[in-house]
PDB file of N, CA and C in Angstrom:
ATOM      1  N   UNK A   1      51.948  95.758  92.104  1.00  0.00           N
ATOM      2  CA  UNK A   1      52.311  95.295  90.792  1.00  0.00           C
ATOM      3  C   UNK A   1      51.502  94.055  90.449  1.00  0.00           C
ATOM      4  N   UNK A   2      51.196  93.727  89.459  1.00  0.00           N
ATOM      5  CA  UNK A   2      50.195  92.891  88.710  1.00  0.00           C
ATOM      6  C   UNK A   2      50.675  92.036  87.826  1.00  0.00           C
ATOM      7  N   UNK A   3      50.657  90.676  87.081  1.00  0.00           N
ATOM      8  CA  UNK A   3      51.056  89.772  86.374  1.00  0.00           C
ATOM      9  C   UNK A   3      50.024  89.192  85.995  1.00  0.00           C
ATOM     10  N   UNK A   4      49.795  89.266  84.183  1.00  0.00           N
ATOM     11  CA  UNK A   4      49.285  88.354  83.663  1.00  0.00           C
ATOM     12  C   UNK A   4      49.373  87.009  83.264  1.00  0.00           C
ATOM     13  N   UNK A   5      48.568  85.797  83.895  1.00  0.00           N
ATOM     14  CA  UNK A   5      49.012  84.543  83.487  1.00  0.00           C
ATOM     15  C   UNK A   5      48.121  84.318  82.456  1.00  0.00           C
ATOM     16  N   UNK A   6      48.813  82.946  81.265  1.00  0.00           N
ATOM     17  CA  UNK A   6      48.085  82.926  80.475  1.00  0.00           C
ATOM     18  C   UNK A   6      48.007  81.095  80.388  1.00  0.00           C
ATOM     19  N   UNK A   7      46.953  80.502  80.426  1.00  0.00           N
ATOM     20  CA  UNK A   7      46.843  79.129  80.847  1.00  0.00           C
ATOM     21  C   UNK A   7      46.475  78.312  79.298  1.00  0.00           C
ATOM     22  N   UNK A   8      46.690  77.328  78.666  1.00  0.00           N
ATOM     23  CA  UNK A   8      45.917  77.076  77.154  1.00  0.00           C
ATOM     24  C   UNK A   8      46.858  75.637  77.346  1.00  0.00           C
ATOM     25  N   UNK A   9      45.572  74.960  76.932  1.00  0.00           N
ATOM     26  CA  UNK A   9      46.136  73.905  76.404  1.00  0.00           C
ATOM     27  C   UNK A   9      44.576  72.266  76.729  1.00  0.00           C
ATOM     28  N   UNK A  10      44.869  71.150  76.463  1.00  0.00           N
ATOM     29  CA  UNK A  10      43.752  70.158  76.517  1.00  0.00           C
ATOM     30  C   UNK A  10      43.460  70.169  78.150  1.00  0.00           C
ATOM     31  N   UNK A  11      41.960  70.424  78.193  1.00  0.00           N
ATOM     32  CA  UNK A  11      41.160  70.155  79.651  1.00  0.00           C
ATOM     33  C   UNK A  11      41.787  69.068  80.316  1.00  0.00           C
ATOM     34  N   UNK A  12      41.149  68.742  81.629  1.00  0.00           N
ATOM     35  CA  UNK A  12      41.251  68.108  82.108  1.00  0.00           C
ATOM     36  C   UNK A  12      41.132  68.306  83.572  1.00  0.00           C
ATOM     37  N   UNK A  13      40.892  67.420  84.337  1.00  0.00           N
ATOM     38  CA  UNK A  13      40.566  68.022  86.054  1.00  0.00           C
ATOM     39  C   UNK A  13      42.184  69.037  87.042  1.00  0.00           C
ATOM     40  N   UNK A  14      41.463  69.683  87.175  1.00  0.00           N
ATOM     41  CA  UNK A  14      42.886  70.029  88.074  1.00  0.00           C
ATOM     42  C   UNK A  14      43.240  71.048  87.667  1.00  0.00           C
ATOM     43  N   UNK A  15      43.487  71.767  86.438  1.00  0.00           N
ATOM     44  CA  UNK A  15      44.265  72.717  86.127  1.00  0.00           C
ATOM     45  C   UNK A  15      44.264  74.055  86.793  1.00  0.00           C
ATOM     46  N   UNK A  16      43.402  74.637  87.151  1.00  0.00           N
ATOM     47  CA  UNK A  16      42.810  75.891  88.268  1.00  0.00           C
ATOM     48  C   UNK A  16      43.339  75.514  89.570  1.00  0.00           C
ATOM     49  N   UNK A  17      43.559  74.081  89.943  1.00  0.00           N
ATOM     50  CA  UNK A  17      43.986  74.323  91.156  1.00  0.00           C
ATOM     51  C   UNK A  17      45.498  74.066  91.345  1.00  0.00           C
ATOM     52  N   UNK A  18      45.779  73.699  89.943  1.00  0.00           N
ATOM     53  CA  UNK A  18      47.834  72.977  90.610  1.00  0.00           C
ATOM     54  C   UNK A  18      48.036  74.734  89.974  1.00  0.00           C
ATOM     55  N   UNK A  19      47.290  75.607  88.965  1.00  0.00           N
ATOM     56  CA  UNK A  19      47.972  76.798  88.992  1.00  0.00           C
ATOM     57  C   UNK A  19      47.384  77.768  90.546  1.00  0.00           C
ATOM     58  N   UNK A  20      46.964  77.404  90.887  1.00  0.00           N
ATOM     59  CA  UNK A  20      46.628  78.451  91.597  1.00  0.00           C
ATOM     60  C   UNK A  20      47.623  77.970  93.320  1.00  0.00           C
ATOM     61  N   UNK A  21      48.048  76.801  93.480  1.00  0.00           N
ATOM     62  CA  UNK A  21      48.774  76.391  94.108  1.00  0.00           C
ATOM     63  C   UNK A  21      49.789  76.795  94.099  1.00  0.00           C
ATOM     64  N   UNK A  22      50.611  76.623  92.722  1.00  0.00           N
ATOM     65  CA  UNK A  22      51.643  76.802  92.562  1.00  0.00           C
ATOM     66  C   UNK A  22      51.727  78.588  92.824  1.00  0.00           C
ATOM     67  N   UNK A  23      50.857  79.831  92.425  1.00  0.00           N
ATOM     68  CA  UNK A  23      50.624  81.121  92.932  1.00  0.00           C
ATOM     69  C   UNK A  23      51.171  81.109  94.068  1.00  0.00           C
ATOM     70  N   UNK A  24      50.114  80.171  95.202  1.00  0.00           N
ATOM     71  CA  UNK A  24      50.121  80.020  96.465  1.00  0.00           C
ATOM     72  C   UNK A  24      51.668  79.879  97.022  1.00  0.00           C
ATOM     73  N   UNK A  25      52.556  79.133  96.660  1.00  0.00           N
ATOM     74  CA  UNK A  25      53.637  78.572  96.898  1.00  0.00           C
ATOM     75  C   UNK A  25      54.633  80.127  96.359  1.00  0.00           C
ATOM     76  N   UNK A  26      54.548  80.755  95.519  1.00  0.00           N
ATOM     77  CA  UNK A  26      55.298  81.980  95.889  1.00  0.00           C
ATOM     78  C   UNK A  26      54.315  82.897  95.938  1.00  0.00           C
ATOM     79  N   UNK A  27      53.718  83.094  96.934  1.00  0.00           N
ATOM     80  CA  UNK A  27      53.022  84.803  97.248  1.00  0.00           C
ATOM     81  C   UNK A  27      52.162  85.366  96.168  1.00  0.00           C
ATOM     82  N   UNK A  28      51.681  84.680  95.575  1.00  0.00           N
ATOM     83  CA  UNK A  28      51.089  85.584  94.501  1.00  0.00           C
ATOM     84  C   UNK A  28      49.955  85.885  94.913  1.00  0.00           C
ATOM     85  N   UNK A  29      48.928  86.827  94.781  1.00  0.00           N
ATOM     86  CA  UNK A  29      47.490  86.619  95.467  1.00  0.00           C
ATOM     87  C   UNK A  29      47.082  86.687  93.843  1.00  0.00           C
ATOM     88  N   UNK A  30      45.913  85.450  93.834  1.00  0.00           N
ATOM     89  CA  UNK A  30      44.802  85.763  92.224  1.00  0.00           C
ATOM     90  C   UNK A  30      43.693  87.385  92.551  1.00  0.00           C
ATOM     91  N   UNK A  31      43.696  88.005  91.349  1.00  0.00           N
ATOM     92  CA  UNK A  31      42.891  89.338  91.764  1.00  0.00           C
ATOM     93  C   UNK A  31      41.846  88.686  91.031  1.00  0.00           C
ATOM     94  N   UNK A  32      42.142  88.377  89.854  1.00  0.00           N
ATOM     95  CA  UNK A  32      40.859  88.098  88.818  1.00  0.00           C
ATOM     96  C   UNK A  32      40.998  86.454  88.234  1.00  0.00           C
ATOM     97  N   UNK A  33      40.264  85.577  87.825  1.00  0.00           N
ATOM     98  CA  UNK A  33      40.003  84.809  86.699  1.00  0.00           C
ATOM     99  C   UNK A  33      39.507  84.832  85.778  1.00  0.00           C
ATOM    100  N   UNK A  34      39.775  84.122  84.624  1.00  0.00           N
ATOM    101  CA  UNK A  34      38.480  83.861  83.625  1.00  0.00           C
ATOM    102  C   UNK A  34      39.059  82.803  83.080  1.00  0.00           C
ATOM    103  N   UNK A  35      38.250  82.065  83.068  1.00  0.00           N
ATOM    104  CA  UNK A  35      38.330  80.649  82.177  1.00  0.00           C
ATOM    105  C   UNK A  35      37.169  79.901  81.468  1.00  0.00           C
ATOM    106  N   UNK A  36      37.408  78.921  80.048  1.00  0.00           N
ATOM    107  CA  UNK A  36      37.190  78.335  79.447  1.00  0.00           C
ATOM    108  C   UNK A  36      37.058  77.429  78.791  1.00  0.00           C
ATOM    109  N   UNK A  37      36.436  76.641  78.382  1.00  0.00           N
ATOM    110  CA  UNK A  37      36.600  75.276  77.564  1.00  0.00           C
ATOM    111  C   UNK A  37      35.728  75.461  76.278  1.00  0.00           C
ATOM    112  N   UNK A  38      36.549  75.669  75.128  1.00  0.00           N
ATOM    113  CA  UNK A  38      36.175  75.232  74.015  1.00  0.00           C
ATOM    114  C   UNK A  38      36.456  73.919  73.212  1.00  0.00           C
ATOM    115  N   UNK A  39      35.224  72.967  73.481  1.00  0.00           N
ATOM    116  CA  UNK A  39      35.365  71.724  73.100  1.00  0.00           C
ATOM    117  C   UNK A  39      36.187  70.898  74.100  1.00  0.00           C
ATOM    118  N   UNK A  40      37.518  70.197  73.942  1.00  0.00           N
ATOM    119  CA  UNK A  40      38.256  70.114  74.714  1.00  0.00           C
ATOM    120  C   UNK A  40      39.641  70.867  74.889  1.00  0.00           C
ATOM    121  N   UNK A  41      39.580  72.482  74.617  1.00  0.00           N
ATOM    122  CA  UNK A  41      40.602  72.868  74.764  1.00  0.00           C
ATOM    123  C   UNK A  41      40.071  74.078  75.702  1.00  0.00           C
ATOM    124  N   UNK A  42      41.182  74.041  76.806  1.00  0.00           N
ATOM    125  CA  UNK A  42      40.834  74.667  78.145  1.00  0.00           C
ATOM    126  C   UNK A  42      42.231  76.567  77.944  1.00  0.00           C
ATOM    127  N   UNK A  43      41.052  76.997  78.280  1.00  0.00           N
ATOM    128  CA  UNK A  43      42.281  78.490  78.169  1.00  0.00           C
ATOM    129  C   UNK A  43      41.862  79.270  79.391  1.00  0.00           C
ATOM    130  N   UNK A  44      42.480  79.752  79.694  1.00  0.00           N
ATOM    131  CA  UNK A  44      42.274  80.673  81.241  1.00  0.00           C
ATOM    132  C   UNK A  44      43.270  82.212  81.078  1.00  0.00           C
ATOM    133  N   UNK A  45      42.914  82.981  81.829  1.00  0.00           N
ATOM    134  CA  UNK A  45      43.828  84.325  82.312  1.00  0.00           C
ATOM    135  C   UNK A  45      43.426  84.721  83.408  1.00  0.00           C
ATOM    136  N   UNK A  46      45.091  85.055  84.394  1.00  0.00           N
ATOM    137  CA  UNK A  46      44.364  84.934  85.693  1.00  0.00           C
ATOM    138  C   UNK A  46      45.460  86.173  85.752  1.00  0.00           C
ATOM    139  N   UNK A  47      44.692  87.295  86.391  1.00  0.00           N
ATOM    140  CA  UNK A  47      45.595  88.332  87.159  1.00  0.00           C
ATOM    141  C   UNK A  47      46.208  88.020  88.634  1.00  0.00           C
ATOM    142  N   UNK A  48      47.034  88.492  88.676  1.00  0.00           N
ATOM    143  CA  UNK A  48      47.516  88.359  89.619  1.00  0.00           C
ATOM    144  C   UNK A  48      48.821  89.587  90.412  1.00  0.00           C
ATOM    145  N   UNK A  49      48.607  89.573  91.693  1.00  0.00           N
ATOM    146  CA  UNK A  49      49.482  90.852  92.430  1.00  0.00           C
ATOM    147  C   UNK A  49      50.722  90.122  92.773  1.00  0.00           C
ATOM    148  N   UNK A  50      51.728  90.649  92.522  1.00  0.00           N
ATOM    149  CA  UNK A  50      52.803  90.516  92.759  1.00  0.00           C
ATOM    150  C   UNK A  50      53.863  90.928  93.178  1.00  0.00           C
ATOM    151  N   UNK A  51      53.590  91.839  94.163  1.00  0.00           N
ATOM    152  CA  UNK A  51      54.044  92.467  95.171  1.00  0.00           C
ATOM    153  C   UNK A  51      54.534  91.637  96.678  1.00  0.00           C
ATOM    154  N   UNK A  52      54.280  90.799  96.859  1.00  0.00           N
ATOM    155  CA  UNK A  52      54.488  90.239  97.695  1.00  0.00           C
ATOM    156  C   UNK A  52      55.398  88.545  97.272  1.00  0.00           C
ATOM    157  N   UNK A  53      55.818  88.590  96.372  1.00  0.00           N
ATOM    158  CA  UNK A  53      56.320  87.117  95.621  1.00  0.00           C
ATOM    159  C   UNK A  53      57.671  87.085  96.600  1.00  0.00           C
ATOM    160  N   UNK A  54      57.949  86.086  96.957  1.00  0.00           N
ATOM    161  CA  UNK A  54      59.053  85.441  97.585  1.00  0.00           C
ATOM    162  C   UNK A  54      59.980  85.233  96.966  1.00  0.00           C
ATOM    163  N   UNK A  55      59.846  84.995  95.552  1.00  0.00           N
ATOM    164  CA  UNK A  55      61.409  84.754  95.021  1.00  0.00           C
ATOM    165  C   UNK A  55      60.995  86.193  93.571  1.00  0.00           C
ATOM    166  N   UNK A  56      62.594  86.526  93.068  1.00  0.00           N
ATOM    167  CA  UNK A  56      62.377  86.841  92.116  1.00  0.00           C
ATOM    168  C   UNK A  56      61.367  86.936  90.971  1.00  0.00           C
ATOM    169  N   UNK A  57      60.299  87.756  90.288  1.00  0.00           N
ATOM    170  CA  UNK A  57      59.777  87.309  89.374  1.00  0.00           C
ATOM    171  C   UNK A  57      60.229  86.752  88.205  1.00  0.00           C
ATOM    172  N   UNK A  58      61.438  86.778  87.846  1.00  0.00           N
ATOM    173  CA  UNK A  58      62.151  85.674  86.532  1.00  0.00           C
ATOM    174  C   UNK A  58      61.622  83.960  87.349  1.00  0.00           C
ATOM    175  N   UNK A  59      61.792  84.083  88.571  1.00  0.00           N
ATOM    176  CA  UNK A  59      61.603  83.018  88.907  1.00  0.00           C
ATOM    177  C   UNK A  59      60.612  82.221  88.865  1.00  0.00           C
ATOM    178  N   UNK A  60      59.708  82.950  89.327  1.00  0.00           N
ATOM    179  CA  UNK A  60      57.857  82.774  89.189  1.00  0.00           C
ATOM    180  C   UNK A  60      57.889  82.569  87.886  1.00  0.00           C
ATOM    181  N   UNK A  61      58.583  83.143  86.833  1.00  0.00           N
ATOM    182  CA  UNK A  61      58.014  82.527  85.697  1.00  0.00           C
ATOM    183  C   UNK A  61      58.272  81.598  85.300  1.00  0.00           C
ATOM    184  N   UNK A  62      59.790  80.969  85.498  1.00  0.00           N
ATOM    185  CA  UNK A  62      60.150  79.947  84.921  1.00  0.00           C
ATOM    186  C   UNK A  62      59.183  78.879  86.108  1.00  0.00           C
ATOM    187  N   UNK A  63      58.549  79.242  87.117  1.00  0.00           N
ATOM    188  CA  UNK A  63      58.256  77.980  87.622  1.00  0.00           C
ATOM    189  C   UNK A  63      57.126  78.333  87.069  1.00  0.00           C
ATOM    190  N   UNK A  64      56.368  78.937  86.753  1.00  0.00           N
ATOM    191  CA  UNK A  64      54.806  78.424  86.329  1.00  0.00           C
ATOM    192  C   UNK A  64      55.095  77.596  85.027  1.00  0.00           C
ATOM    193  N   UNK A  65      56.250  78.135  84.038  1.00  0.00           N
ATOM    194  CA  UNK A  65      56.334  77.632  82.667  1.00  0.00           C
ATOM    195  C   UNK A  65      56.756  76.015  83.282  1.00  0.00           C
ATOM    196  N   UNK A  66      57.760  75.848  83.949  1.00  0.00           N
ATOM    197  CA  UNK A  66      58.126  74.061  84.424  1.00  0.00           C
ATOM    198  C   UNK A  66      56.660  73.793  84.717  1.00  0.00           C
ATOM    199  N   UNK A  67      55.684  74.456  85.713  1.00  0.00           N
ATOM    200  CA  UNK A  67      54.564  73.603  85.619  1.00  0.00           C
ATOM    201  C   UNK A  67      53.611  73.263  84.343  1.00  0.00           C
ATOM    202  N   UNK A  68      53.794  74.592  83.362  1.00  0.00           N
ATOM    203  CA  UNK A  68      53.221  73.828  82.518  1.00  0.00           C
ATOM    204  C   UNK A  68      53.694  72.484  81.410  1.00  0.00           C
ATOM    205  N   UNK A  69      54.399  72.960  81.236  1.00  0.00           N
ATOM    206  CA  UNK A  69      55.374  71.549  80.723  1.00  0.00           C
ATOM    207  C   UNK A  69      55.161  70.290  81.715  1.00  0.00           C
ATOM    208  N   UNK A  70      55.130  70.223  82.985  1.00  0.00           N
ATOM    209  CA  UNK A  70      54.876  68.887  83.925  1.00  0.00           C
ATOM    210  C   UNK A  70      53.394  68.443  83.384  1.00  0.00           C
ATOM    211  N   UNK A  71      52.624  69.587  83.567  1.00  0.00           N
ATOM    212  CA  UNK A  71      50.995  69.518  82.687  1.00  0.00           C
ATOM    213  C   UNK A  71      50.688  68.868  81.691  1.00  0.00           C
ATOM    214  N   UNK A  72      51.593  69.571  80.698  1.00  0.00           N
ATOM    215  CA  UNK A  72      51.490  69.703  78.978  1.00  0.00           C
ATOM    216  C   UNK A  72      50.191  70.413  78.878  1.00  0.00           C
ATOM    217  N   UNK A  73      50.807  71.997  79.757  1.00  0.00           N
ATOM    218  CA  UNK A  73      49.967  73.284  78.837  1.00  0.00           C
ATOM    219  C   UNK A  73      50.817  74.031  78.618  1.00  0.00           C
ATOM    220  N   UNK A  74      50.146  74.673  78.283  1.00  0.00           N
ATOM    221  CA  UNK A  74      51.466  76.119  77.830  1.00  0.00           C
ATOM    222  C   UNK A  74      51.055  77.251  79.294  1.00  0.00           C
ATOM    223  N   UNK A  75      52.065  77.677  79.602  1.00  0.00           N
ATOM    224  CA  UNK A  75      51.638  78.405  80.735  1.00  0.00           C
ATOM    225  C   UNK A  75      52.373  79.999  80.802  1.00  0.00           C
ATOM    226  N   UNK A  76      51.999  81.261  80.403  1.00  0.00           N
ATOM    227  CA  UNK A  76      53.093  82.137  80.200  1.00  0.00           C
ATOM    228  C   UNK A  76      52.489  83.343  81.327  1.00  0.00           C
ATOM    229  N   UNK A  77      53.294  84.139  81.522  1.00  0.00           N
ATOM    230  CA  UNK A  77      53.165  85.105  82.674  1.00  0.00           C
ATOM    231  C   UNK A  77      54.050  85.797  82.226  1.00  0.00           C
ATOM    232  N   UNK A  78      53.355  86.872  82.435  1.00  0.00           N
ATOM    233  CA  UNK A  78      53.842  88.478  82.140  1.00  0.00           C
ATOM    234  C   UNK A  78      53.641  89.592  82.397  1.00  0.00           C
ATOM    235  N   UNK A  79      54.669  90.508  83.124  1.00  0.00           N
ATOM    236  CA  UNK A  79      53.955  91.584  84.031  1.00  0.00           C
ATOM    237  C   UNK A  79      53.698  92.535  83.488  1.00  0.00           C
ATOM    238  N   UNK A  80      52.436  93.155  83.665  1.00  0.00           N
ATOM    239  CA  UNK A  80      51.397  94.005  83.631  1.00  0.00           C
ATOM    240  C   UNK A  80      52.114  95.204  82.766  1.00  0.00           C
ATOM    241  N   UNK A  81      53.732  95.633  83.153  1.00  0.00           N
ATOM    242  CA  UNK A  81      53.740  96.866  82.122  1.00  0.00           C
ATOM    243  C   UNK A  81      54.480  96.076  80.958  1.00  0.00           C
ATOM    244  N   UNK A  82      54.728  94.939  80.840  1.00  0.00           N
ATOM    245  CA  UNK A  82      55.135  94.589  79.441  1.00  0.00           C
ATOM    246  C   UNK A  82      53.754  94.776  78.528  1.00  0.00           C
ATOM    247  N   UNK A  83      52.708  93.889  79.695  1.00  0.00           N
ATOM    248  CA  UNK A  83      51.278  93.579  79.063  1.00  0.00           C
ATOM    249  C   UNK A  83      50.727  95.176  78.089  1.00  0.00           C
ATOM    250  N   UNK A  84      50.212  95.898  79.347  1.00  0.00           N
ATOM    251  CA  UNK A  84      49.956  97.395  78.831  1.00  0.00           C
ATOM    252  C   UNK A  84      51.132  97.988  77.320  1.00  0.00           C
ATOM    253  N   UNK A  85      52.222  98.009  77.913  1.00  0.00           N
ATOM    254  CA  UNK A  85      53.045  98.665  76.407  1.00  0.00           C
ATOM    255  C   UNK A  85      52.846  97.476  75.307  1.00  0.00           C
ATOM    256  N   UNK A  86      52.648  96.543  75.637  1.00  0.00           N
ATOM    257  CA  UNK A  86      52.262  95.908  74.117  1.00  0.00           C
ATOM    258  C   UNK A  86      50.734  96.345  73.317  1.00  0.00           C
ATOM    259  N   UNK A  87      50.387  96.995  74.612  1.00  0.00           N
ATOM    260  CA  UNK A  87      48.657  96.511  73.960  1.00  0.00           C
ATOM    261  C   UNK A  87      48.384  98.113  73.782  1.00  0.00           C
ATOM    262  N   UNK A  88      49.520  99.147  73.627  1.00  0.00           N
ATOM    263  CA  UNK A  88      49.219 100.390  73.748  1.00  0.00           C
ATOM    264  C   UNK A  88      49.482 101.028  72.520  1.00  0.00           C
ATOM    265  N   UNK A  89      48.740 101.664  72.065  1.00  0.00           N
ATOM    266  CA  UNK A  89      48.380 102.445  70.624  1.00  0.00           C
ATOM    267  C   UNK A  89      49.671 103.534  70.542  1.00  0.00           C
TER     268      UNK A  89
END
């Protein structure tokens, strides 16, 4: 199973690694990245497997969202068949 994260908000050093930590800290493995900086606004999407998560995924989300708020980014995650049926014709 797979989870899309979605990262946005003002640059700054660090952000790739307190999210990818925080992954680290429940089981997530990153499959893919991509990230950006337009001007000074930093946006990222990072896949991720989630098959192996240690706590609940409601949980994983509310903790990536507390990290982004500790940040001040916006940080949202969402698994893969919400992702697909939204994006499906």
């Amino acid at each position: 199973m797979l989870a899309v994260i979605s990262v946005t908000g003002k640059d700054c050093v660090g952000i790739i690694a307190d999210v990818s930590v925080k992954c680290r800290e429940h089981e997530a493995n990153i499959i893919d990245i991509s990230q950006t900086v337009l001007q000074d606004f930093f946006c990222m999407i990072m896949l991720v497997q989630i098959d192996k998560l240690n706590v609940p995924f409601g949980d994983f989300i509310d903790a990536m969202e507390k990290l982004g708020k500790e940040k001040g980014l916006s940080i949202h995650t969402m698994h893969e068949d919400v992702f697909n049926s939204m994006h499906k014709i």
